[in-house]
C-alpha atoms as a PDB file:
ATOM      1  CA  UNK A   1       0.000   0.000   0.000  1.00  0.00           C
ATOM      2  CA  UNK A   2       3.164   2.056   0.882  1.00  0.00           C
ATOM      3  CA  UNK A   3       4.335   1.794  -2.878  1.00  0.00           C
ATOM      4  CA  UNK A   4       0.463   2.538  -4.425  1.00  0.00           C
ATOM      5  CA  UNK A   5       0.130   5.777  -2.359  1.00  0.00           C
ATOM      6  CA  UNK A   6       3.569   6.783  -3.427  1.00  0.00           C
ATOM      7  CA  UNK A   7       2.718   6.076  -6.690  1.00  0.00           C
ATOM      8  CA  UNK A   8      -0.400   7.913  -7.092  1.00  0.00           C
ATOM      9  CA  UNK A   9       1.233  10.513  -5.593  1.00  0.00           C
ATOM     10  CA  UNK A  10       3.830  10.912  -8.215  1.00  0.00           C
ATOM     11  CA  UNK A  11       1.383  10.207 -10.547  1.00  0.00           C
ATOM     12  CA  UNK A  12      -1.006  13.356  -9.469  1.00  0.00           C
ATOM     13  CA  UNK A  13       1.793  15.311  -9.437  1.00  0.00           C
ATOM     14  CA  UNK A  14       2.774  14.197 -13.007  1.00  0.00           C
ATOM     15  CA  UNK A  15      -0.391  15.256 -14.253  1.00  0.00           C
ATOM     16  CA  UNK A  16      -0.101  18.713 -12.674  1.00  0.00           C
ATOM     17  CA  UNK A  17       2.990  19.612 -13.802  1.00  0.00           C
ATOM     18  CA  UNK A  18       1.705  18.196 -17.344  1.00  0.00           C
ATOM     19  CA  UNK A  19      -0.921  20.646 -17.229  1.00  0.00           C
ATOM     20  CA  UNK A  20       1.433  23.729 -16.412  1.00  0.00           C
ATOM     21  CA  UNK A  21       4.101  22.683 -19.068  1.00  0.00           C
ATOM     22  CA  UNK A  22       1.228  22.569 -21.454  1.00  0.00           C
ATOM     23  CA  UNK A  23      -0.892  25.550 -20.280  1.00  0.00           C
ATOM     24  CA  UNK A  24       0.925  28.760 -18.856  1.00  0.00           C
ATOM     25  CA  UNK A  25       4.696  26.803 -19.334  1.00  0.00           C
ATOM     26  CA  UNK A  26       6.907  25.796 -16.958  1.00  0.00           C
ATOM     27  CA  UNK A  27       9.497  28.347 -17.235  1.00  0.00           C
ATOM     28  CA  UNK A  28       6.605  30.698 -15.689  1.00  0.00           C
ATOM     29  CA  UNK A  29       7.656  29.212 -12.277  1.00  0.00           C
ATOM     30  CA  UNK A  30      10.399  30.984 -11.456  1.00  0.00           C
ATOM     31  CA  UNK A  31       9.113  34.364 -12.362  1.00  0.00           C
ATOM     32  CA  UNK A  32       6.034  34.135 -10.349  1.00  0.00           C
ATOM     33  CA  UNK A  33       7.981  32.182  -7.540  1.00  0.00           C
ATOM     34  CA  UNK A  34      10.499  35.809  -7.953  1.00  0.00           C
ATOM     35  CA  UNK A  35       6.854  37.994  -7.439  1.00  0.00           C
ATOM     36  CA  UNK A  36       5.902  36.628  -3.982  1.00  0.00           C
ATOM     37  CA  UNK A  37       4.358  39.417  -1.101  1.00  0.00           C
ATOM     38  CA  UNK A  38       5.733  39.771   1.747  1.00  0.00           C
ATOM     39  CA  UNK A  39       3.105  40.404   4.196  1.00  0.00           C
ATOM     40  CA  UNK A  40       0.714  37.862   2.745  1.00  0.00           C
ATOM     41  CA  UNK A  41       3.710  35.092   3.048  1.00  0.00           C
ATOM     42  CA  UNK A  42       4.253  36.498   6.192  1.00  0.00           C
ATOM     43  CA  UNK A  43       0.121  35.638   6.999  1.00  0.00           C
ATOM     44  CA  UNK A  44       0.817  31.824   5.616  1.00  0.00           C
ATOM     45  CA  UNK A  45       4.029  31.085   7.851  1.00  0.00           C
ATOM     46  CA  UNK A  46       2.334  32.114  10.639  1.00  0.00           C
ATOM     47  CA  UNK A  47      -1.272  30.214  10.410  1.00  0.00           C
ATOM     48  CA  UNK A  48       0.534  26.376  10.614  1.00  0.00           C
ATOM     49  CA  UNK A  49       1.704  27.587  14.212  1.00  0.00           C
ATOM     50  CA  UNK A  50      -2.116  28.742  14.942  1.00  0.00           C
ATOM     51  CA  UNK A  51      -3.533  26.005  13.936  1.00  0.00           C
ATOM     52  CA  UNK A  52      -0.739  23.342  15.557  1.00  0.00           C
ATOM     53  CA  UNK A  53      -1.754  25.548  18.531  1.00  0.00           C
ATOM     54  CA  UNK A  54      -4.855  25.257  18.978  1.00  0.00           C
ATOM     55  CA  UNK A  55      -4.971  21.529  17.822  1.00  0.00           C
ATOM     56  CA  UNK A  56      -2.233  21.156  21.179  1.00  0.00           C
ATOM     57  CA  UNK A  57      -4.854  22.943  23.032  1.00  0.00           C
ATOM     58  CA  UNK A  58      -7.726  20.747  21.873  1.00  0.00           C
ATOM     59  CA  UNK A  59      -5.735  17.432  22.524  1.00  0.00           C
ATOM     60  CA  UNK A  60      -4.875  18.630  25.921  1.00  0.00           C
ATOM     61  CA  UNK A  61      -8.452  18.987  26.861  1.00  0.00           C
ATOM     62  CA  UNK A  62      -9.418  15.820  25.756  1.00  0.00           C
ATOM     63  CA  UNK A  63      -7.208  13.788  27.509  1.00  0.00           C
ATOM     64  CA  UNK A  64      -8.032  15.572  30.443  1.00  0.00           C
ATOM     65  CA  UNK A  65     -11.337  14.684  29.911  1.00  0.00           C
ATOM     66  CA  UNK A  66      -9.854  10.748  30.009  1.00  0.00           C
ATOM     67  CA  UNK A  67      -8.169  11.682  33.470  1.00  0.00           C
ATOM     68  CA  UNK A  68      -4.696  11.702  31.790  1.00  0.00           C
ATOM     69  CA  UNK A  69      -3.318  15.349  32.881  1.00  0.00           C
ATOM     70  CA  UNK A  70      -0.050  16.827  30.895  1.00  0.00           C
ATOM     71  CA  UNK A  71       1.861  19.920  29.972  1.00  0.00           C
ATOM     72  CA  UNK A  72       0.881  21.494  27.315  1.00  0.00           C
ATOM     73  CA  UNK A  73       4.570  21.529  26.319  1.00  0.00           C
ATOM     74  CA  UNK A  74       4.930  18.125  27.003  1.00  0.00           C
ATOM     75  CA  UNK A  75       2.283  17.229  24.081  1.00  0.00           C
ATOM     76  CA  UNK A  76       3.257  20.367  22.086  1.00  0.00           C
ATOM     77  CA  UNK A  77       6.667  18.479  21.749  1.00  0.00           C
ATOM     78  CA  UNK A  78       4.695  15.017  20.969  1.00  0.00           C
ATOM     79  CA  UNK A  79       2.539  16.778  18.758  1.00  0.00           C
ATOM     80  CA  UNK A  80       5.882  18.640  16.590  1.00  0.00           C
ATOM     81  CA  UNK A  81       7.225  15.175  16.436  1.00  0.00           C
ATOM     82  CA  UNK A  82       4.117  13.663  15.130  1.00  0.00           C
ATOM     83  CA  UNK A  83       3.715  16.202  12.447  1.00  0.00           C
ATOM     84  CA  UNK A  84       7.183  15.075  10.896  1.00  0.00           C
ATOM     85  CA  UNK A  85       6.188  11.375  11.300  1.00  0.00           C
ATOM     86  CA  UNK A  86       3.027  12.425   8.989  1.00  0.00           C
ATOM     87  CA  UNK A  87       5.213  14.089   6.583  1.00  0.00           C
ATOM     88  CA  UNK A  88       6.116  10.812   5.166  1.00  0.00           C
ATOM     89  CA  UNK A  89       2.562   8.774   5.888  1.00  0.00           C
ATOM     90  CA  UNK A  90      -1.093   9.016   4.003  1.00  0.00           C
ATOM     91  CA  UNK A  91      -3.929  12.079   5.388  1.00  0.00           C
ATOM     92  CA  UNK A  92      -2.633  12.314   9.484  1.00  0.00           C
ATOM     93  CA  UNK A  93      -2.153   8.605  10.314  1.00  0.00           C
ATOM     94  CA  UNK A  94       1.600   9.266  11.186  1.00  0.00           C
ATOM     95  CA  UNK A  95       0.431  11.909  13.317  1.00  0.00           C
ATOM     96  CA  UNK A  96      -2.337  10.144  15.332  1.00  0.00           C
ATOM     97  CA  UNK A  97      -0.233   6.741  15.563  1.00  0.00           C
ATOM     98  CA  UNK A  98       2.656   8.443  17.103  1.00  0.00           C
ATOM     99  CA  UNK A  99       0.997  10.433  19.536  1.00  0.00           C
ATOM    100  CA  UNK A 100      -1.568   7.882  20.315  1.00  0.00           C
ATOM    101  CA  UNK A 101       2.148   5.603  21.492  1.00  0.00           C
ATOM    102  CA  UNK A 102       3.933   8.435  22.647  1.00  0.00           C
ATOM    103  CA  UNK A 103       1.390   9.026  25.595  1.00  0.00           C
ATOM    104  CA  UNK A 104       0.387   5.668  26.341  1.00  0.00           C
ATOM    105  CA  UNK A 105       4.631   5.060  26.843  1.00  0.00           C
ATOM    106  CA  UNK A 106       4.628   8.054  29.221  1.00  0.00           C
ATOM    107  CA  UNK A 107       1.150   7.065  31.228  1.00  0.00           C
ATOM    108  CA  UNK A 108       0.664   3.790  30.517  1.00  0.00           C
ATOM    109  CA  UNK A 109      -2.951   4.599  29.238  1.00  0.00           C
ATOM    110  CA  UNK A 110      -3.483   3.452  26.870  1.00  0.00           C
ATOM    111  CA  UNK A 111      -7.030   3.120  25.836  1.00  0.00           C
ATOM    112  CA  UNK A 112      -7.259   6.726  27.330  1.00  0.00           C
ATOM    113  CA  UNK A 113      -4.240   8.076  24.937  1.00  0.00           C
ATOM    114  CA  UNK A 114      -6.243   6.294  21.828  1.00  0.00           C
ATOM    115  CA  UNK A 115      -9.856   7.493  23.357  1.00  0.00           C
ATOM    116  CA  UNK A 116      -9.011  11.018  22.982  1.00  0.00           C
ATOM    117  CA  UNK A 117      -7.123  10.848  19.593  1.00  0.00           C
ATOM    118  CA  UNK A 118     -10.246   9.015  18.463  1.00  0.00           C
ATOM    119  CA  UNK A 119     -12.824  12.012  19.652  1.00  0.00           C
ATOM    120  CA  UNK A 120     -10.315  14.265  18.349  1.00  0.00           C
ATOM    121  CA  UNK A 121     -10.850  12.934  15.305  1.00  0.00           C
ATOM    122  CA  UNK A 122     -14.772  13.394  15.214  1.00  0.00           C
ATOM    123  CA  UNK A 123     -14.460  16.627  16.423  1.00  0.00           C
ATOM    124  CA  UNK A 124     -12.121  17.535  13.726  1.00  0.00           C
ATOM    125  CA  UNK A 125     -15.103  16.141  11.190  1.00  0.00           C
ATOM    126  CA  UNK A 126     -17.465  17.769  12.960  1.00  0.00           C
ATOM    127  CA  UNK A 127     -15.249  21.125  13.223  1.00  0.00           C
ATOM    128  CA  UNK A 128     -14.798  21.210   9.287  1.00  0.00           C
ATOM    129  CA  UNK A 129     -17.979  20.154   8.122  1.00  0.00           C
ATOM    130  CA  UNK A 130     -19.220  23.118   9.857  1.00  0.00           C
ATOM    131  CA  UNK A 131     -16.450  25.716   8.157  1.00  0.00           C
ATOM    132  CA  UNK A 132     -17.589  24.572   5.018  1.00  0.00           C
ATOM    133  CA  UNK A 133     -21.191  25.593   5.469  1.00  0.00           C
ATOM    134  CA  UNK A 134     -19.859  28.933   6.685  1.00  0.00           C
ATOM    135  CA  UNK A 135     -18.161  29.246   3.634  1.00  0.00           C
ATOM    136  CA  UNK A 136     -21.806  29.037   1.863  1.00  0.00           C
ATOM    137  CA  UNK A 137     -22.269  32.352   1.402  1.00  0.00           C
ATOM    138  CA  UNK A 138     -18.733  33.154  -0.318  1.00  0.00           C
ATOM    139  CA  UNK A 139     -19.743  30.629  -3.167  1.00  0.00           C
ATOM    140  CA  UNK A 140     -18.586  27.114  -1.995  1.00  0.00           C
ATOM    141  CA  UNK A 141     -21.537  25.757  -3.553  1.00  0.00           C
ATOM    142  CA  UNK A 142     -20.146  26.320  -7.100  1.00  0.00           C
ATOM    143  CA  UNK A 143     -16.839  25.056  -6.206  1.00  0.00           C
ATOM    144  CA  UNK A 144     -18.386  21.858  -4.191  1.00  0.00           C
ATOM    145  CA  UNK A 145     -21.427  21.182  -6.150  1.00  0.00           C
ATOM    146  CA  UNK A 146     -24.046  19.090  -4.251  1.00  0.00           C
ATOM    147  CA  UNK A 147     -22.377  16.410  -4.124  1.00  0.00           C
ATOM    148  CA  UNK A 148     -19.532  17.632  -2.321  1.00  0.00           C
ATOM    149  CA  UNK A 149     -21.574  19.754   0.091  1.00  0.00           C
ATOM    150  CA  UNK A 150     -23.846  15.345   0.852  1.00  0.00           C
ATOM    151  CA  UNK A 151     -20.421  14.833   1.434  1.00  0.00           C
ATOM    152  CA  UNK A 152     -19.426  17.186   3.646  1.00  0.00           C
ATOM    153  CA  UNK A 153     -22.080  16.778   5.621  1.00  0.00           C
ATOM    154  CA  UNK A 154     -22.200  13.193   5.984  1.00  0.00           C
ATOM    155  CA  UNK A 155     -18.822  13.567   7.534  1.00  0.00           C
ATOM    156  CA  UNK A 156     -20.236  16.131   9.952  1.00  0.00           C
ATOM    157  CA  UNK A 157     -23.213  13.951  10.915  1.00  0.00           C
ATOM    158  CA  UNK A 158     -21.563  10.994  10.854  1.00  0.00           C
ATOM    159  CA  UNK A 159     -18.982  12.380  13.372  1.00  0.00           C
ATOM    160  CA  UNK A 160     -21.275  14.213  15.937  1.00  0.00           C
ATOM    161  CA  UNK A 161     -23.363  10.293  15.766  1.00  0.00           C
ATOM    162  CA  UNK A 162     -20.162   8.675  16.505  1.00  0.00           C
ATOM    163  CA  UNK A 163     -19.500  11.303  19.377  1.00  0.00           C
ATOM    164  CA  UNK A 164     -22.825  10.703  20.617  1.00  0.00           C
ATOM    165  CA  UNK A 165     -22.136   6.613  20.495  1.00  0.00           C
ATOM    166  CA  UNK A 166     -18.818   6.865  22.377  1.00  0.00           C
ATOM    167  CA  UNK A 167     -20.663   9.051  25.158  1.00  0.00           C
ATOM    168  CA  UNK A 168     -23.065   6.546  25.782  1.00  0.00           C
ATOM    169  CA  UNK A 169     -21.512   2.863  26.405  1.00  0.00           C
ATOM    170  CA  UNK A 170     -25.087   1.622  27.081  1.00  0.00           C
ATOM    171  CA  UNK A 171     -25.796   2.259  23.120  1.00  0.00           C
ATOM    172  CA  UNK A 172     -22.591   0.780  21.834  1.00  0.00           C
ATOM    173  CA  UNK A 173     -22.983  -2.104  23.505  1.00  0.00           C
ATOM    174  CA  UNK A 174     -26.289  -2.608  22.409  1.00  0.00           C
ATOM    175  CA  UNK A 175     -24.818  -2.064  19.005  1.00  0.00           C
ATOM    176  CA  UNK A 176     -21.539  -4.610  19.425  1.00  0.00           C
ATOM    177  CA  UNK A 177     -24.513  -7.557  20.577  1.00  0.00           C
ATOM    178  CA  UNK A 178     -25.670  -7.269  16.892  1.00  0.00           C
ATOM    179  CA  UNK A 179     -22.462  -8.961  15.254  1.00  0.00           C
ATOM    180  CA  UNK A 180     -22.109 -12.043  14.285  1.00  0.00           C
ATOM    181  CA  UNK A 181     -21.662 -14.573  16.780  1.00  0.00           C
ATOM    182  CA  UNK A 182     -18.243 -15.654  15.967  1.00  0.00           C
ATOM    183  CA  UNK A 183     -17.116 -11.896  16.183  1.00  0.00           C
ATOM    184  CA  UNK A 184     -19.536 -11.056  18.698  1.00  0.00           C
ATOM    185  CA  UNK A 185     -16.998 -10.969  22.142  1.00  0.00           C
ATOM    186  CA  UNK A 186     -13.922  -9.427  20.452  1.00  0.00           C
ATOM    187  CA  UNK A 187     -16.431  -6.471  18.942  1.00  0.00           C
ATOM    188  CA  UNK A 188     -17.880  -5.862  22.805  1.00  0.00           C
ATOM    189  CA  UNK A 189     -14.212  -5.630  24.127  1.00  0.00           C
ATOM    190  CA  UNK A 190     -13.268  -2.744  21.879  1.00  0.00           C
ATOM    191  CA  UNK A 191     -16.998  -1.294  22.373  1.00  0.00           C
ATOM    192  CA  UNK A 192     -16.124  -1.657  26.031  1.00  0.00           C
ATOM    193  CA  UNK A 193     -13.078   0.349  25.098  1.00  0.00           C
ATOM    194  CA  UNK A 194     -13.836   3.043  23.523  1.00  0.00           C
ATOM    195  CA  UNK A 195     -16.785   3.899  25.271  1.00  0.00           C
ATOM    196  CA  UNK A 196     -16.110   7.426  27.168  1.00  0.00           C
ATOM    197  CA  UNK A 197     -18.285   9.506  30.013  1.00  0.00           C
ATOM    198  CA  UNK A 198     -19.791  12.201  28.218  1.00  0.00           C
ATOM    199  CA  UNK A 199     -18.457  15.883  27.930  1.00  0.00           C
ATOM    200  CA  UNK A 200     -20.199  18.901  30.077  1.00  0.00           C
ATOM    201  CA  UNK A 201     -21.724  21.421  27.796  1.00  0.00           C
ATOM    202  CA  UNK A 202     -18.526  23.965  28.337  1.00  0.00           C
ATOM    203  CA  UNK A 203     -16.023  21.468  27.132  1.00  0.00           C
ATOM    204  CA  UNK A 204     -18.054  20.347  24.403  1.00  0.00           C
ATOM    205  CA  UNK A 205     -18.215  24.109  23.524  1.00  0.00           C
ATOM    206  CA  UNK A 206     -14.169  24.610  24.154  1.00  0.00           C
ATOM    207  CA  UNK A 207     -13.422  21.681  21.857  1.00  0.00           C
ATOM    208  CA  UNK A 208     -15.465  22.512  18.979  1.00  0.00           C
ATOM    209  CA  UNK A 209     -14.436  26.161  18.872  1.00  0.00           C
ATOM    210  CA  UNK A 210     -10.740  24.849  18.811  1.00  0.00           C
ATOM    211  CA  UNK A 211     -11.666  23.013  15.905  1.00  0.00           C
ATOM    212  CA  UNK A 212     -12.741  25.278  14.148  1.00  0.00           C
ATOM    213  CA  UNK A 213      -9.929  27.472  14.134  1.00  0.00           C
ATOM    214  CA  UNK A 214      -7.194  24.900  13.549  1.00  0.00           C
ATOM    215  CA  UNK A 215      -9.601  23.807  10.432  1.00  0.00           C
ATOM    216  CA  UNK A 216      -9.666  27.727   9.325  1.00  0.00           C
ATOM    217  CA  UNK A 217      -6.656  28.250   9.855  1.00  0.00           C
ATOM    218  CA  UNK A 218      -5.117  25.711   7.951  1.00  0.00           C
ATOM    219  CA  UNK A 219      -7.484  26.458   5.011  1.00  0.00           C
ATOM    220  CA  UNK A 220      -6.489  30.348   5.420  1.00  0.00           C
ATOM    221  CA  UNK A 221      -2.823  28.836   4.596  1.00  0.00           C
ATOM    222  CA  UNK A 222      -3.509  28.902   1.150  1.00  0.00           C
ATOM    223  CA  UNK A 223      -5.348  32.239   1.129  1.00  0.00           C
ATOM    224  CA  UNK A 224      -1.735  33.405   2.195  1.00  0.00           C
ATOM    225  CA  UNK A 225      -0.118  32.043  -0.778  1.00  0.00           C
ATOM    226  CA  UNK A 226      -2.876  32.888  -2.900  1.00  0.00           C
ATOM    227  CA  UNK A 227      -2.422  36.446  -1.950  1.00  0.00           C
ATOM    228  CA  UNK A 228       1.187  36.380  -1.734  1.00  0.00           C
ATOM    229  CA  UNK A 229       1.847  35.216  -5.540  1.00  0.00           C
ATOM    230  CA  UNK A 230      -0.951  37.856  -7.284  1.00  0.00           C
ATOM    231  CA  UNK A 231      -3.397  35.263  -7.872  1.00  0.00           C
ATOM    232  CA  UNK A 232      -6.301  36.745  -9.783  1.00  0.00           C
ATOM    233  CA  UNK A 233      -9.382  36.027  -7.329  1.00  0.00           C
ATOM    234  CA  UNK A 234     -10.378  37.160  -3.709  1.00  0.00           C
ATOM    235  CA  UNK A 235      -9.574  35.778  -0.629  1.00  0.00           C
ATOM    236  CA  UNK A 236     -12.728  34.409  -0.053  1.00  0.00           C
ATOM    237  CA  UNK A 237     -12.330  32.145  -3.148  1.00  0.00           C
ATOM    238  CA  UNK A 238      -8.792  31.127  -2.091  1.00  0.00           C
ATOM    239  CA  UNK A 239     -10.369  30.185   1.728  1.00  0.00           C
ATOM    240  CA  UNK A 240     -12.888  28.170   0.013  1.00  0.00           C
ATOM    241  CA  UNK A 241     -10.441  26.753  -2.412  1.00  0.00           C
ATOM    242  CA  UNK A 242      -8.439  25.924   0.997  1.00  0.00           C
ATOM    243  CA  UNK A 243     -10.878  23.962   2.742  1.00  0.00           C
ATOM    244  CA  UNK A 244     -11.679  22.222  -0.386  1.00  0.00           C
ATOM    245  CA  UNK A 245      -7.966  21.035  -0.363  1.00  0.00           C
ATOM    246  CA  UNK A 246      -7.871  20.303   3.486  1.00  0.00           C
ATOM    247  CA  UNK A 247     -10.985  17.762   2.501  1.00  0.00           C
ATOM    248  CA  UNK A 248      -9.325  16.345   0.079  1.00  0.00           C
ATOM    249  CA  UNK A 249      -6.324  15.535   1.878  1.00  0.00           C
ATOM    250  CA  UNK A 250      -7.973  13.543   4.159  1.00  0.00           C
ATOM    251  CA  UNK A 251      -8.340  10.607   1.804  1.00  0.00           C
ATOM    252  CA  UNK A 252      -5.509   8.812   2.601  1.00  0.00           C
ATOM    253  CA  UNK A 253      -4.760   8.091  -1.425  1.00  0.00           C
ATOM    254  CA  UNK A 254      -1.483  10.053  -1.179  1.00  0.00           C
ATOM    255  CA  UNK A 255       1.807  10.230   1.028  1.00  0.00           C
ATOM    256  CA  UNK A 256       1.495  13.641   2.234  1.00  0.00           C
ATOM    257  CA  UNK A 257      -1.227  14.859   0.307  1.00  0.00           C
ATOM    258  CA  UNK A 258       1.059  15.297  -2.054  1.00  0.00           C
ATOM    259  CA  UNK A 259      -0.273  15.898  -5.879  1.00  0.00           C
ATOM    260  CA  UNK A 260      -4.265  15.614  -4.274  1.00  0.00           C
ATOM    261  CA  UNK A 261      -3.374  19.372  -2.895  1.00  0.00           C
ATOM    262  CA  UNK A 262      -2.126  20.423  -6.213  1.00  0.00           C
ATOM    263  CA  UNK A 263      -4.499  18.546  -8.133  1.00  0.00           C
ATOM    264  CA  UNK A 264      -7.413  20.299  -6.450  1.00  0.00           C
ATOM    265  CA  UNK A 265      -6.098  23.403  -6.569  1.00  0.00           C
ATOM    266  CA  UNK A 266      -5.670  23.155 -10.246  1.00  0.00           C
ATOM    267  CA  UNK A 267      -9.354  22.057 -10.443  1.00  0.00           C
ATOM    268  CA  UNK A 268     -11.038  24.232  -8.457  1.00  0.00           C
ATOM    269  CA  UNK A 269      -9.020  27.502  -9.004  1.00  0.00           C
ATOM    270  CA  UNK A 270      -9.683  27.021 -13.056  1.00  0.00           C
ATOM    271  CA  UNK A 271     -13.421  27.496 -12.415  1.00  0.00           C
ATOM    272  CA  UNK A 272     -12.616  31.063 -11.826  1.00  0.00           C
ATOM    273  CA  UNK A 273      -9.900  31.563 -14.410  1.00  0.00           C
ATOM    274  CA  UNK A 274      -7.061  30.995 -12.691  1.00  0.00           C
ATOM    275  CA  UNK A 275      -3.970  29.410 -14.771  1.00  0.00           C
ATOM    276  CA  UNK A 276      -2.531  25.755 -13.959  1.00  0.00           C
ATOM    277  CA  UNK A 277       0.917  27.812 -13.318  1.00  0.00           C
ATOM    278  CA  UNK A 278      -0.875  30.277 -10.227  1.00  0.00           C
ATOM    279  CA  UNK A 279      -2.817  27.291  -9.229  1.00  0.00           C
ATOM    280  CA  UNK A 280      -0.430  24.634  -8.705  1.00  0.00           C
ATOM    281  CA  UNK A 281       1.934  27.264  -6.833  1.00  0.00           C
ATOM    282  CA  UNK A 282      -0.971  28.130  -4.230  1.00  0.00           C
ATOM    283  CA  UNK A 283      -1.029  24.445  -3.346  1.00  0.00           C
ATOM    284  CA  UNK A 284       2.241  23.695  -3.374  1.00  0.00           C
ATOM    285  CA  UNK A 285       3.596  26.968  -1.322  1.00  0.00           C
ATOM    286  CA  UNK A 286       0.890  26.043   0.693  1.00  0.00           C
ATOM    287  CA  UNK A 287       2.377  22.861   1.314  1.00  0.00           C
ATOM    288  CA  UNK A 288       5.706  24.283   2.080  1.00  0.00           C
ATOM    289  CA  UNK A 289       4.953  27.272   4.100  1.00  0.00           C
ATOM    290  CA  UNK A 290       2.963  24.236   6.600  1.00  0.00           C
ATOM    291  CA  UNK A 291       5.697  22.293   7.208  1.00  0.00           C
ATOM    292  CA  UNK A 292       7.813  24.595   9.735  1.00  0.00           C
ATOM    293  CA  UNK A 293       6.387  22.658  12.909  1.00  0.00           C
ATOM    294  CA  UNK A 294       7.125  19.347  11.021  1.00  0.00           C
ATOM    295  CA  UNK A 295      10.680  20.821  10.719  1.00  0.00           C
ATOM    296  CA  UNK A 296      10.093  21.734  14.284  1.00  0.00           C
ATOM    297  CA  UNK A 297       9.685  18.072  15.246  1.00  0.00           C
ATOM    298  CA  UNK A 298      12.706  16.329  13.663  1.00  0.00           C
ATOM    299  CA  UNK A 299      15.145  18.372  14.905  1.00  0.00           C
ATOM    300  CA  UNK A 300      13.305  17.358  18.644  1.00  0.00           C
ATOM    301  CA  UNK A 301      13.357  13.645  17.102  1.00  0.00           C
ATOM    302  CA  UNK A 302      17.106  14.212  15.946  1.00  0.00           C
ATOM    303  CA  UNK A 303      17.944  15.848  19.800  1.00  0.00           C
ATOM    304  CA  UNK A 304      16.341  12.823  21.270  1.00  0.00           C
ATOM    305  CA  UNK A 305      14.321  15.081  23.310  1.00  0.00           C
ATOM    306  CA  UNK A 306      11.596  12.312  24.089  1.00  0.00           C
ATOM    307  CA  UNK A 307       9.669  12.906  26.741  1.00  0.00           C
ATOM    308  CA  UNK A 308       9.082  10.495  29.678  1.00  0.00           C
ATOM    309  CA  UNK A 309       7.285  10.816  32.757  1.00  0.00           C
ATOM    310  CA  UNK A 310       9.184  13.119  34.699  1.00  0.00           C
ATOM    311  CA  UNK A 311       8.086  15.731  32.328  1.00  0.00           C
ATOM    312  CA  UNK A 312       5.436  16.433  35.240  1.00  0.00           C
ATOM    313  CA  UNK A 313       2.303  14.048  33.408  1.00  0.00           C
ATOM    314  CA  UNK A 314       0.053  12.153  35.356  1.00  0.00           C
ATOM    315  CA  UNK A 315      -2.679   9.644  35.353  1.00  0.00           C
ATOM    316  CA  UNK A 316      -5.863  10.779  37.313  1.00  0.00           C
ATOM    317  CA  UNK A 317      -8.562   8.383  37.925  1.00  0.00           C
ATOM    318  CA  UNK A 318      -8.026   6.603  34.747  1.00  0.00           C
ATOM    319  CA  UNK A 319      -8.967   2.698  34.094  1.00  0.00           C
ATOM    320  CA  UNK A 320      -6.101  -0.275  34.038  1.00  0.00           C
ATOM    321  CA  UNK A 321      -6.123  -0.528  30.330  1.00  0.00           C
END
């Protein structure tokens, strides 16, 4: 699977670059590389720190929520080291995997460490189906079509339904009885496992409001680069064009997102006559202007600055598993 997601990749990216050598020519790159704004590139640099931020932030609360308390450097460190894991892996799995170990090595909880990376994920879902219905009335629609706006929200549904699931153990495991027989014991044990005490109203609130801005954030990468290189459209367009490309990222089809982000950018930007040449440069700046916390987090890999338990974390109330 390793060598097919590389190989899409490369073979997305072949296609882009076909389509600029073809279009608004290759030697264009330079030139408009040569043309980028300051202050806008400025904007983009900065947003990947926002949104690592307040994804630390979120994380932090929900493993609090699972009785496992740490530093919010502690999993800011994690979380840097994660992101350069993910670099080299399909959508975030590098990401999730690594943290989900790191903090079950430091605790020893681990169903609590792979609880809250789970809810994280559905509150991510959750958190950017609802930025792309704000986006509604800056034209997503014509960018997403309707099926892309059943899609996004089926993911948004389908999250805050799994949320709801997890919250209520009684309901899962009424939901695990239905498998097969032969399955039926090994399904209840990771029902069992997952299931979680519900969230108050305020946390609920705190979580989702994180989201949110790590999701716009991220998007509002690529309204820097958009900016920054002259495209010819508004940053609304760009922000929707963003979140369009932080969906499609998620399918894990691609090591990195790699050619999917430029693909879509291509695709989307040329509805409002943008060239392959612009296009193709706002995703792929966009890319590169992200990756200074991934950066970040080898040179902590490299320093061997793992955490371990003396970095002041602790376990409170929390299960045996």
């Amino acid at each position: 699977m390793r060598v097919l997601r590389r190989l899409i990749s490369a073979a997305l990216l072949g296609v882009v670059l076909w389509l600029v050598a073809t279009t608004d020519g290759i030697a264009e790159l330079p030139t408009r590389l040569g043309q980028l704004g300051g202050p806008a590139m400025a904007l983009a640099f900065a947003l990947p720190f926002v949104a690592v931020a307040a994804g630390v932030r979120r994380w932090q609360l929900l493993l609090a929520h699972e009785g496992v308390v740490l530093p919010f450097g502690v999993l800011l460190a994690s979380f840097l080291r994660g992101r350069f894991v993910g670099a080299f892996t399909p959508s975030t799995a590098g990401l999730d995997l690594y943290r989900l170990v790191d903090i079950a090595k430091r605790t020893g909880a681990k169903a609590q460490s792979g609880r809250a990376i789970l809810v994280e994920k559905l509150h991510g879902l959750v958190a950017l189906s609802l930025v792309t219905f704000a986006l509604l009335p800056f034209g997503l629609a014509h960018f997403f079509g309707a099926f892309g706006l059943l899609l996004a929200a089926a993911l948004g549904l389908g999250a805050a339904l799994g949320l709801v699931l997890l919250a209520r153990p009684a309901w899962l495991a009424a939901i695990a009885r239905c498998a097969p027989a032969r399955i039926r014991g090994r399904v209840l044990s990771v029902a069992e496992a997952l299931a979680s005490r519900p969230a108050s109203a305020g946390e609920l609130v705190r979580v989702v409001v994180l989201g949110v801005i790590s999701h716009a954030a991220t998007a509002g990468i690529f309204v820097g680069t958009g900016l920054a290189l002259g495209v010819a459209t508004d940053a609304f367009t760009l922000l929707v064009v963003g979140n369009a490309i932080v969906l499609a990222t998620l399918l894990p089809i691609s090591v990195g997102g790699v050619g999917v982000r430029e693909g879509t950018a291509v695709a989307l930007l040329a509805c409002v006559g943008v060239g392959a040449t612009d296009a193709t440069l706002v995703g792929l700046l966009g890319y590169v202007v992200a990756q200074p916390p991934a950066l970040a987090g080898g040179v902590l890999a490299l320093l061997g600055r793992s955490a371990t338990a003396a970095d002041g974390g602790s376990l409170v109330g929390a299960d045996p598993a």
